[in-house]
PDB file of N, CA and C in Angstrom:
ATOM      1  N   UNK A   1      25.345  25.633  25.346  1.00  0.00           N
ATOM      2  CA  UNK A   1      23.975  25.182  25.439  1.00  0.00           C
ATOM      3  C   UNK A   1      23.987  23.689  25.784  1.00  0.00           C
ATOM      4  N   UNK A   2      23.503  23.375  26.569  1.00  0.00           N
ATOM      5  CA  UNK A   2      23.451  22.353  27.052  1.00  0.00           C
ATOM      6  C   UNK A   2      22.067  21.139  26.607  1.00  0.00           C
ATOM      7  N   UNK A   3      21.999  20.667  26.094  1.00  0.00           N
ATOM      8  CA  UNK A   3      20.947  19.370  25.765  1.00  0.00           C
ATOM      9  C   UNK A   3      20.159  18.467  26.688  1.00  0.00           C
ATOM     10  N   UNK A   4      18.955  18.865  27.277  1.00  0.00           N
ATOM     11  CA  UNK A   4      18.163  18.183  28.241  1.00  0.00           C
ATOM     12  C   UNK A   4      18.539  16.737  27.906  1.00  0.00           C
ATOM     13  N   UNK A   5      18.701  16.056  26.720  1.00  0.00           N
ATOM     14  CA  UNK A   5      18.791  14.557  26.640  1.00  0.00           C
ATOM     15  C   UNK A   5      17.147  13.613  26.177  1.00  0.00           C
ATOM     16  N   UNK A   6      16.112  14.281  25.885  1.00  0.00           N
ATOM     17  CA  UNK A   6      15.042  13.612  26.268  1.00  0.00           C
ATOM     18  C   UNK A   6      14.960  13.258  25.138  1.00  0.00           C
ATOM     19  N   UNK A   7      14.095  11.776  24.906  1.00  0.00           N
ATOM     20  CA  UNK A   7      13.630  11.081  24.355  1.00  0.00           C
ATOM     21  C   UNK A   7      12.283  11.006  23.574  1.00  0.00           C
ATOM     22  N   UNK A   8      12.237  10.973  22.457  1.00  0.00           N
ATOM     23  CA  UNK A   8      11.250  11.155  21.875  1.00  0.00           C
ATOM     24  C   UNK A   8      10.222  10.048  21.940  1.00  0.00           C
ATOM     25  N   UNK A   9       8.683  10.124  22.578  1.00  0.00           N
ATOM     26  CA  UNK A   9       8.074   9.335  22.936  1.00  0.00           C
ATOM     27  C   UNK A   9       7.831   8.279  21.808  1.00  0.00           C
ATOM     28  N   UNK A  10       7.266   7.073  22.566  1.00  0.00           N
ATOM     29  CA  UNK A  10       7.124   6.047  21.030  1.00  0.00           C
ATOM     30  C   UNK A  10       5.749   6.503  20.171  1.00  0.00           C
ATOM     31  N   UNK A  11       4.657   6.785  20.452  1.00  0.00           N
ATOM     32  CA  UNK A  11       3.831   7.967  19.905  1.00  0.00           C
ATOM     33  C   UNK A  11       4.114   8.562  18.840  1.00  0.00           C
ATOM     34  N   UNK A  12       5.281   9.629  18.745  1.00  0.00           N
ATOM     35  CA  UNK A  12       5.645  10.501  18.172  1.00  0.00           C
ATOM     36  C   UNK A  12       6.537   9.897  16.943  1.00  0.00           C
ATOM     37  N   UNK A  13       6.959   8.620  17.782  1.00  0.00           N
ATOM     38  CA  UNK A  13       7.781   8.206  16.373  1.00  0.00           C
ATOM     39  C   UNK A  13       7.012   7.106  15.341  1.00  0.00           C
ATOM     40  N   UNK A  14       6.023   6.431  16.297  1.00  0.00           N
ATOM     41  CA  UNK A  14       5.052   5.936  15.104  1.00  0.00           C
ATOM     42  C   UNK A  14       4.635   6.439  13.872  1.00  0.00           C
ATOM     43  N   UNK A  15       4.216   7.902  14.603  1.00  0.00           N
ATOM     44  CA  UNK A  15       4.028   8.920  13.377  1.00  0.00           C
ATOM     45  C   UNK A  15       4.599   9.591  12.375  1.00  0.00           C
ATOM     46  N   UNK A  16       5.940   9.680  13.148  1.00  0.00           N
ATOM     47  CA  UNK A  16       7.161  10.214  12.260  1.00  0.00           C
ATOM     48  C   UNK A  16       7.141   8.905  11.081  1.00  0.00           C
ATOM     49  N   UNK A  17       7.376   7.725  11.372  1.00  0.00           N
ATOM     50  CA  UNK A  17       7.724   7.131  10.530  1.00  0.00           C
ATOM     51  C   UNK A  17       6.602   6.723   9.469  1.00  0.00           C
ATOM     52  N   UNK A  18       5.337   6.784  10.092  1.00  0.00           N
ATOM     53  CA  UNK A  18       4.324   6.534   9.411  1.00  0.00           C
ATOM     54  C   UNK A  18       4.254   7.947   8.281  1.00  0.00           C
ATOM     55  N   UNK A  19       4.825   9.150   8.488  1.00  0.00           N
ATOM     56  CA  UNK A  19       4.543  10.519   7.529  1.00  0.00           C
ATOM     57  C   UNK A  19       5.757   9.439   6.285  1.00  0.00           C
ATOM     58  N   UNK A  20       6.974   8.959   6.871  1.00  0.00           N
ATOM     59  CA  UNK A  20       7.861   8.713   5.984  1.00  0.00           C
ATOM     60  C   UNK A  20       7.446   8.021   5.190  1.00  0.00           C
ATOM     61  N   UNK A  21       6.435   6.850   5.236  1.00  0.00           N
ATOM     62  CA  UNK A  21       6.311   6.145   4.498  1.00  0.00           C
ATOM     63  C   UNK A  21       5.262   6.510   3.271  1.00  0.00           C
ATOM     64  N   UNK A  22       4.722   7.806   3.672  1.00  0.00           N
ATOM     65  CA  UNK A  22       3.139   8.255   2.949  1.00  0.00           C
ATOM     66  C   UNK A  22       3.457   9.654   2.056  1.00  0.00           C
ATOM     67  N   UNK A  23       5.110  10.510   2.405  1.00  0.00           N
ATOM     68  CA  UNK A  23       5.376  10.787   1.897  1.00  0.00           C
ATOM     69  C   UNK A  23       5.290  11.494   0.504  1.00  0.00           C
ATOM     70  N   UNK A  24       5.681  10.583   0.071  1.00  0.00           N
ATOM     71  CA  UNK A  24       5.976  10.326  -1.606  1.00  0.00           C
ATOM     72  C   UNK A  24       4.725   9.806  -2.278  1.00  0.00           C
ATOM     73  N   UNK A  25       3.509   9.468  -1.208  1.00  0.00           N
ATOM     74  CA  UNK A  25       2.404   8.789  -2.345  1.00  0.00           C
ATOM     75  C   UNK A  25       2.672   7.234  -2.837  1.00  0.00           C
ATOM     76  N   UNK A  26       3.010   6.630  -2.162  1.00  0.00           N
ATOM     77  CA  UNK A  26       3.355   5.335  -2.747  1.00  0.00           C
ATOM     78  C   UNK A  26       2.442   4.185  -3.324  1.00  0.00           C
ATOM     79  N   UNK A  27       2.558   3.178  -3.930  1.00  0.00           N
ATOM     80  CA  UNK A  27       1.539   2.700  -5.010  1.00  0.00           C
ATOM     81  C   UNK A  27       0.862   1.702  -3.466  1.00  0.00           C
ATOM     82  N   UNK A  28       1.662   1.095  -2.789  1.00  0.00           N
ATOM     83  CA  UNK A  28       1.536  -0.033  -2.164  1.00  0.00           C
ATOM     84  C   UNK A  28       2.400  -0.136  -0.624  1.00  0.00           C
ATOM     85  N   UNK A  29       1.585  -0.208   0.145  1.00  0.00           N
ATOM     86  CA  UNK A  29       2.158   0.145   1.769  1.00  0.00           C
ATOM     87  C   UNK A  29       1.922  -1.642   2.247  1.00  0.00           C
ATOM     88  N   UNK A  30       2.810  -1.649   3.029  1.00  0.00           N
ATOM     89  CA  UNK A  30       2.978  -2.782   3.649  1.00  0.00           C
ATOM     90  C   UNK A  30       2.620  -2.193   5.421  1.00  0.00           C
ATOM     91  N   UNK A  31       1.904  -2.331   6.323  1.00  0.00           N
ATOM     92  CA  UNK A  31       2.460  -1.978   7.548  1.00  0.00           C
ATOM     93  C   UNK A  31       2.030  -2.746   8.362  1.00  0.00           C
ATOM     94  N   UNK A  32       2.788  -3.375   9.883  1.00  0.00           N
ATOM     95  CA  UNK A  32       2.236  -3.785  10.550  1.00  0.00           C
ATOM     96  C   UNK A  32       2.261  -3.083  12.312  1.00  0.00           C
ATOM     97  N   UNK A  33       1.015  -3.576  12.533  1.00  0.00           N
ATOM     98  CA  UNK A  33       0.352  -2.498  13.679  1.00  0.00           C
ATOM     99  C   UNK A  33       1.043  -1.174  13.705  1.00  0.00           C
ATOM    100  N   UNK A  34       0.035   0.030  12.733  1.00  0.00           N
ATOM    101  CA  UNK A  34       0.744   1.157  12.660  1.00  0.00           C
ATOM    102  C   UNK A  34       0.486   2.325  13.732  1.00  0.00           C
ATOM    103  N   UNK A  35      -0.586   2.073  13.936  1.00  0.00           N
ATOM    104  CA  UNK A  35      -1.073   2.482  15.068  1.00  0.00           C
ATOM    105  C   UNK A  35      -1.513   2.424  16.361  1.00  0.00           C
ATOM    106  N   UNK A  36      -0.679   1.204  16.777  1.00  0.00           N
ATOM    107  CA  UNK A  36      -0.791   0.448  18.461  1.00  0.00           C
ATOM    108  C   UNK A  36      -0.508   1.376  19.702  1.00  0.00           C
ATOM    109  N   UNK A  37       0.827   2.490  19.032  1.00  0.00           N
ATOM    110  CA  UNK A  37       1.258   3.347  20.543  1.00  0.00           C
ATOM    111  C   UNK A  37       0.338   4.493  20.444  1.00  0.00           C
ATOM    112  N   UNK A  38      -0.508   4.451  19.468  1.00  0.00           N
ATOM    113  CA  UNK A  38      -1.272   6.052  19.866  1.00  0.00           C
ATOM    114  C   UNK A  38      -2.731   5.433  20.682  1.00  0.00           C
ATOM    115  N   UNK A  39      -3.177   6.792  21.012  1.00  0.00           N
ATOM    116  CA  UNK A  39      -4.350   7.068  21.928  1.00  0.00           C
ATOM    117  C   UNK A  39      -5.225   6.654  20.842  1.00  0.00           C
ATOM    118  N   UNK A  40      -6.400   6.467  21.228  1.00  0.00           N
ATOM    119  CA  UNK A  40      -7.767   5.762  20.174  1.00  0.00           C
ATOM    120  C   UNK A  40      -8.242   6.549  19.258  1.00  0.00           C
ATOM    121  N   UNK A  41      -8.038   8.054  19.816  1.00  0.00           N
ATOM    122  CA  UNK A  41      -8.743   9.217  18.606  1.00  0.00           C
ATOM    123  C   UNK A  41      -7.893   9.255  17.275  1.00  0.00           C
ATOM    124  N   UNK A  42      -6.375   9.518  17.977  1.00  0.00           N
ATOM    125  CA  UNK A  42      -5.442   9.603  16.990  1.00  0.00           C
ATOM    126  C   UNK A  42      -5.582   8.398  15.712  1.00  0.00           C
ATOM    127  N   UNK A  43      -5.355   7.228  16.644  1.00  0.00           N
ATOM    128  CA  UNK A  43      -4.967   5.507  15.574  1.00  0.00           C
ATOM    129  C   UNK A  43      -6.405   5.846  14.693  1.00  0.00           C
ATOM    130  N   UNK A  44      -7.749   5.955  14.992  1.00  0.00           N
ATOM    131  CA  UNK A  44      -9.128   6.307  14.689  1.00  0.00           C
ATOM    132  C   UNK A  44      -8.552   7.196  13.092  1.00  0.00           C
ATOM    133  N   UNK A  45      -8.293   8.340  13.924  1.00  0.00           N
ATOM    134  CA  UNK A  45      -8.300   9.357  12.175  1.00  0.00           C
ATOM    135  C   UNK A  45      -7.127   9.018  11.257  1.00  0.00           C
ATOM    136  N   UNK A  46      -5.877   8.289  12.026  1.00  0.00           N
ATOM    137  CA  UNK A  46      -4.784   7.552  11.186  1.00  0.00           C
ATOM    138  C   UNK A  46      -5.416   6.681   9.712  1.00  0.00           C
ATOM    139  N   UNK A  47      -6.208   5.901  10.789  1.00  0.00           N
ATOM    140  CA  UNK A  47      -6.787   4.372   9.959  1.00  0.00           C
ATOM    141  C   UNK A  47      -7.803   4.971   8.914  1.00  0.00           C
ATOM    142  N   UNK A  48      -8.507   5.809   9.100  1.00  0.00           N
ATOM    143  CA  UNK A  48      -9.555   6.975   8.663  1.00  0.00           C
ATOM    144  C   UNK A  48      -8.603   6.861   7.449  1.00  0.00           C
ATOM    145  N   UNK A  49      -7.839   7.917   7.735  1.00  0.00           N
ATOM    146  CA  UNK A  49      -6.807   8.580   6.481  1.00  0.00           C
ATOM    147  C   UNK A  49      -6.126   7.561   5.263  1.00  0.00           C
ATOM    148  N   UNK A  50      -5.732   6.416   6.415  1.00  0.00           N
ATOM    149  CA  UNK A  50      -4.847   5.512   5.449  1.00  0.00           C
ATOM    150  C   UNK A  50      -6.109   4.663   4.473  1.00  0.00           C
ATOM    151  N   UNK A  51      -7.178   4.340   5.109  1.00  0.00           N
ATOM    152  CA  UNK A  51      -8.388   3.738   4.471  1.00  0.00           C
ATOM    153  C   UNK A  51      -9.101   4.256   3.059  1.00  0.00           C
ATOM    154  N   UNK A  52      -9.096   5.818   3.748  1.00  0.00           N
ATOM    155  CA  UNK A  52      -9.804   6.669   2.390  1.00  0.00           C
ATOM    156  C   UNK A  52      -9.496   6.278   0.887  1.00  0.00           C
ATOM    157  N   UNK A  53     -10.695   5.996   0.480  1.00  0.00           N
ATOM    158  CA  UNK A  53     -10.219   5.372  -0.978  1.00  0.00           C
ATOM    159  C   UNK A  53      -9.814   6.481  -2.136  1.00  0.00           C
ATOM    160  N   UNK A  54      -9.663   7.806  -1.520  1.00  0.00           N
ATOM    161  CA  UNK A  54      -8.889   8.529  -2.770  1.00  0.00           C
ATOM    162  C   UNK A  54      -7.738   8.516  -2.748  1.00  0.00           C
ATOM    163  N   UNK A  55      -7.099   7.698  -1.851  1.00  0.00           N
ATOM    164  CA  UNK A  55      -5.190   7.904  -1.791  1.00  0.00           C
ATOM    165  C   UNK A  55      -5.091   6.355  -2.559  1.00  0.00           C
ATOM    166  N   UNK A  56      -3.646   6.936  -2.873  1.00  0.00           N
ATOM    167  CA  UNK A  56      -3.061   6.030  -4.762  1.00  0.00           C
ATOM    168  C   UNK A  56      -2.799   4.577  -4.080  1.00  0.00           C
ATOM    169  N   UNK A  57      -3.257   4.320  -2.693  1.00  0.00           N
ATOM    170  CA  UNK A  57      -2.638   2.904  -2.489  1.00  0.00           C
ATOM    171  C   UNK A  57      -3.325   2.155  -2.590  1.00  0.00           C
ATOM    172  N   UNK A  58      -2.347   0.783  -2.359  1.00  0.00           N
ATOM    173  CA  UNK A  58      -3.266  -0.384  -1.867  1.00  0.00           C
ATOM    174  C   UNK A  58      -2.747  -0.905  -0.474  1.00  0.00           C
ATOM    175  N   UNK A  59      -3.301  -1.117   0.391  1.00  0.00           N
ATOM    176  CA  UNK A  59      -2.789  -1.006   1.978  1.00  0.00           C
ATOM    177  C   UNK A  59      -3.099  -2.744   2.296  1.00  0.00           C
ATOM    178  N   UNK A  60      -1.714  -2.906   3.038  1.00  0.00           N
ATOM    179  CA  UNK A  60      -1.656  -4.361   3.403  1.00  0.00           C
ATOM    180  C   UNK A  60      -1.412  -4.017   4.996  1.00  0.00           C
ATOM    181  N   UNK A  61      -2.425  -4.560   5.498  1.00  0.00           N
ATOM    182  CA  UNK A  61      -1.840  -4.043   7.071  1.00  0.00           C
ATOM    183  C   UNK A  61      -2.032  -5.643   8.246  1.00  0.00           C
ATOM    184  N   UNK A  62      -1.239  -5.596   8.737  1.00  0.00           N
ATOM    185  CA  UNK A  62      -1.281  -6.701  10.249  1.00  0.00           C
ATOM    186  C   UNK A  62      -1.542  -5.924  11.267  1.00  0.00           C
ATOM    187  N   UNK A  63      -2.786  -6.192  11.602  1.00  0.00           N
ATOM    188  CA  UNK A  63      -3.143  -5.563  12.865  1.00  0.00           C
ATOM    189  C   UNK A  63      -4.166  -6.616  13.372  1.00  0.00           C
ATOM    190  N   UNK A  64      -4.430  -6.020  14.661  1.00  0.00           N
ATOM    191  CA  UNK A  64      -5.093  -6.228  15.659  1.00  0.00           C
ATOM    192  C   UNK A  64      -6.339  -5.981  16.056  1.00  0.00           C
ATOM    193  N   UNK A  65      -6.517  -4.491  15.753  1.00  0.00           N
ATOM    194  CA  UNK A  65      -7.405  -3.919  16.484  1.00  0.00           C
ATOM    195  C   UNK A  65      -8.970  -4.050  15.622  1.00  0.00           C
ATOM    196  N   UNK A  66     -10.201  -3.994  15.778  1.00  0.00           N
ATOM    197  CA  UNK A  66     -11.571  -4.182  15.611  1.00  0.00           C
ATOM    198  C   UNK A  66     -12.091  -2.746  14.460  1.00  0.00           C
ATOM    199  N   UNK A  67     -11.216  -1.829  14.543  1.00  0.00           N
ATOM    200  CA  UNK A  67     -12.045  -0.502  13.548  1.00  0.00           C
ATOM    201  C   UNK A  67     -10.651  -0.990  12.345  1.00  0.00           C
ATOM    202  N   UNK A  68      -9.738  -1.551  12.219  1.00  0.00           N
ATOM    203  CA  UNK A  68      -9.331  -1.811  10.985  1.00  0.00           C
ATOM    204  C   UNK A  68     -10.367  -3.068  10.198  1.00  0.00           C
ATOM    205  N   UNK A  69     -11.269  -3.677  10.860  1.00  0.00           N
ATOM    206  CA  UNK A  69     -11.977  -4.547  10.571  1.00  0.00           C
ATOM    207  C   UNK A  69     -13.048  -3.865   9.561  1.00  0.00           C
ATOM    208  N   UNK A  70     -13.006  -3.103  10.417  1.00  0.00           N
ATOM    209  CA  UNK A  70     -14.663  -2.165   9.649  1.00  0.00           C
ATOM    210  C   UNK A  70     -14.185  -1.570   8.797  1.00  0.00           C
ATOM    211  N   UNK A  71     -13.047  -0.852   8.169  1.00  0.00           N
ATOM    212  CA  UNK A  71     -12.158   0.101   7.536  1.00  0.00           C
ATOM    213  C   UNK A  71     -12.011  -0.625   6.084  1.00  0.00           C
ATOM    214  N   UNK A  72     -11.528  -1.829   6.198  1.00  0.00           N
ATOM    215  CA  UNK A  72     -10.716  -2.682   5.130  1.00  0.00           C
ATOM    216  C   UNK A  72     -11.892  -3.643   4.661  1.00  0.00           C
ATOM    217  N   UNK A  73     -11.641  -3.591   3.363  1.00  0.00           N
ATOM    218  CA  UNK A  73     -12.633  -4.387   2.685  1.00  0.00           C
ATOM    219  C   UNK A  73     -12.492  -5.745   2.188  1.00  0.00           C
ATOM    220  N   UNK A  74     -11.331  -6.582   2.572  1.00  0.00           N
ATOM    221  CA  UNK A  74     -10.853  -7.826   2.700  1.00  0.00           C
ATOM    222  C   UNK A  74     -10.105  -7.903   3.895  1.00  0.00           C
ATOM    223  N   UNK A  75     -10.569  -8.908   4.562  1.00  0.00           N
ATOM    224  CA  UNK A  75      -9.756  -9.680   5.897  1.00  0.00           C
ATOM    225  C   UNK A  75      -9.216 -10.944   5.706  1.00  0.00           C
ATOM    226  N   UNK A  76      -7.781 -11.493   5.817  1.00  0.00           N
ATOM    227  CA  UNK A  76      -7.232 -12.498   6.110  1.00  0.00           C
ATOM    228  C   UNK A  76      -7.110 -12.755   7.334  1.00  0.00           C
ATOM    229  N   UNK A  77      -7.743 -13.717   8.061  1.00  0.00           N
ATOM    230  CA  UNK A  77      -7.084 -14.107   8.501  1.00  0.00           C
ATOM    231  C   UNK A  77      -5.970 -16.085   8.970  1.00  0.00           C
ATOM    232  N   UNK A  78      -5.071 -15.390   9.728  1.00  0.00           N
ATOM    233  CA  UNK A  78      -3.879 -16.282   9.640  1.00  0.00           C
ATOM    234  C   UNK A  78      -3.870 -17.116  10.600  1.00  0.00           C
ATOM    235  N   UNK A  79      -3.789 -18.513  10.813  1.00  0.00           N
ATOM    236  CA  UNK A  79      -3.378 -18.943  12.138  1.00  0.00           C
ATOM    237  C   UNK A  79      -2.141 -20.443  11.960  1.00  0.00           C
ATOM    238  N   UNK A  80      -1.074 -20.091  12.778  1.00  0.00           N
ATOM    239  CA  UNK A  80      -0.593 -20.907  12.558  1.00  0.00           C
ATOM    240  C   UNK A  80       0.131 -21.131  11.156  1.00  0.00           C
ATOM    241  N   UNK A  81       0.637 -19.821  10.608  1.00  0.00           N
ATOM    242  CA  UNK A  81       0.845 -19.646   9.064  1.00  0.00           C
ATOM    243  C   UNK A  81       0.065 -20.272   8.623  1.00  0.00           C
ATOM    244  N   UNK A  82      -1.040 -20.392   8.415  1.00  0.00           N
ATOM    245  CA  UNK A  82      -1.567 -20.628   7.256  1.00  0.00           C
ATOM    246  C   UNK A  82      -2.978 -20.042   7.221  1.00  0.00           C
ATOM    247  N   UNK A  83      -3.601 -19.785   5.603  1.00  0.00           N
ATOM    248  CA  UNK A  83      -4.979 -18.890   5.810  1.00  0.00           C
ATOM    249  C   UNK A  83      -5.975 -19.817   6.308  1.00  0.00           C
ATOM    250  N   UNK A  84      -6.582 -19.129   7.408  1.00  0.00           N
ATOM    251  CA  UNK A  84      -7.519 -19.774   7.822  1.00  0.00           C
ATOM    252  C   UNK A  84      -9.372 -18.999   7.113  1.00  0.00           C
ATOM    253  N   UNK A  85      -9.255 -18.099   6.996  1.00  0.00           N
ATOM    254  CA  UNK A  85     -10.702 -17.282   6.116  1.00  0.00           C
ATOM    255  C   UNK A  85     -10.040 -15.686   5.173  1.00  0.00           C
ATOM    256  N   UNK A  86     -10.959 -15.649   4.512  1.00  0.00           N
ATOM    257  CA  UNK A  86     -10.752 -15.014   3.927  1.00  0.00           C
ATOM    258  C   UNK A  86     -12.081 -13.835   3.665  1.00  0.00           C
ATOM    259  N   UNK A  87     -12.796 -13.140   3.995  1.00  0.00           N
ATOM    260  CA  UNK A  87     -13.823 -12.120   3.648  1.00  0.00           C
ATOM    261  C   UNK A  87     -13.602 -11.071   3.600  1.00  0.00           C
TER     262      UNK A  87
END
């Protein structure tokens, strides 16, 4: 049997690694931009999921994008290491 060789898209492994980390239920997630390589629907119900306030965490995330804005109920932000606001 021979092995096509193919590569698992970066997509697929965002997610893979993102199941690894959610796993076990963990008290406290660290992640940064977890959802940059997916399509908008997907990162959408990701951020959805990780946001929902019945899961045991507390979510620290570096991102980018404008619907983690709306999602998260404290924003830092950073410039230049150092805090520049806080709401």
């Amino acid at each position: 049997m021979i092995s096509e060789g193919r590569r698992i898209n970066s997509a697929s492994i965002q997610k893979i690694l993102l199941a690894r980390c959610l796993i076990n239920k963990p008290k406290l997630l660290f992640l940064e931009e977890p959802v940059e390589k997916l399509d908008k629907y997907s990162a959408g119900e990701i951020i959805d999921f990780l946001t929902a306030p019945e899961n045991p965490w507390t979510l620290v995330v570096i991102a980018k994008g404008n619907y983690w804005k709306q999602k998260c109920n404290r924003i830092v932000t950073l410039e230049n290491s150092k805090i520049k606001s806080i709401k």
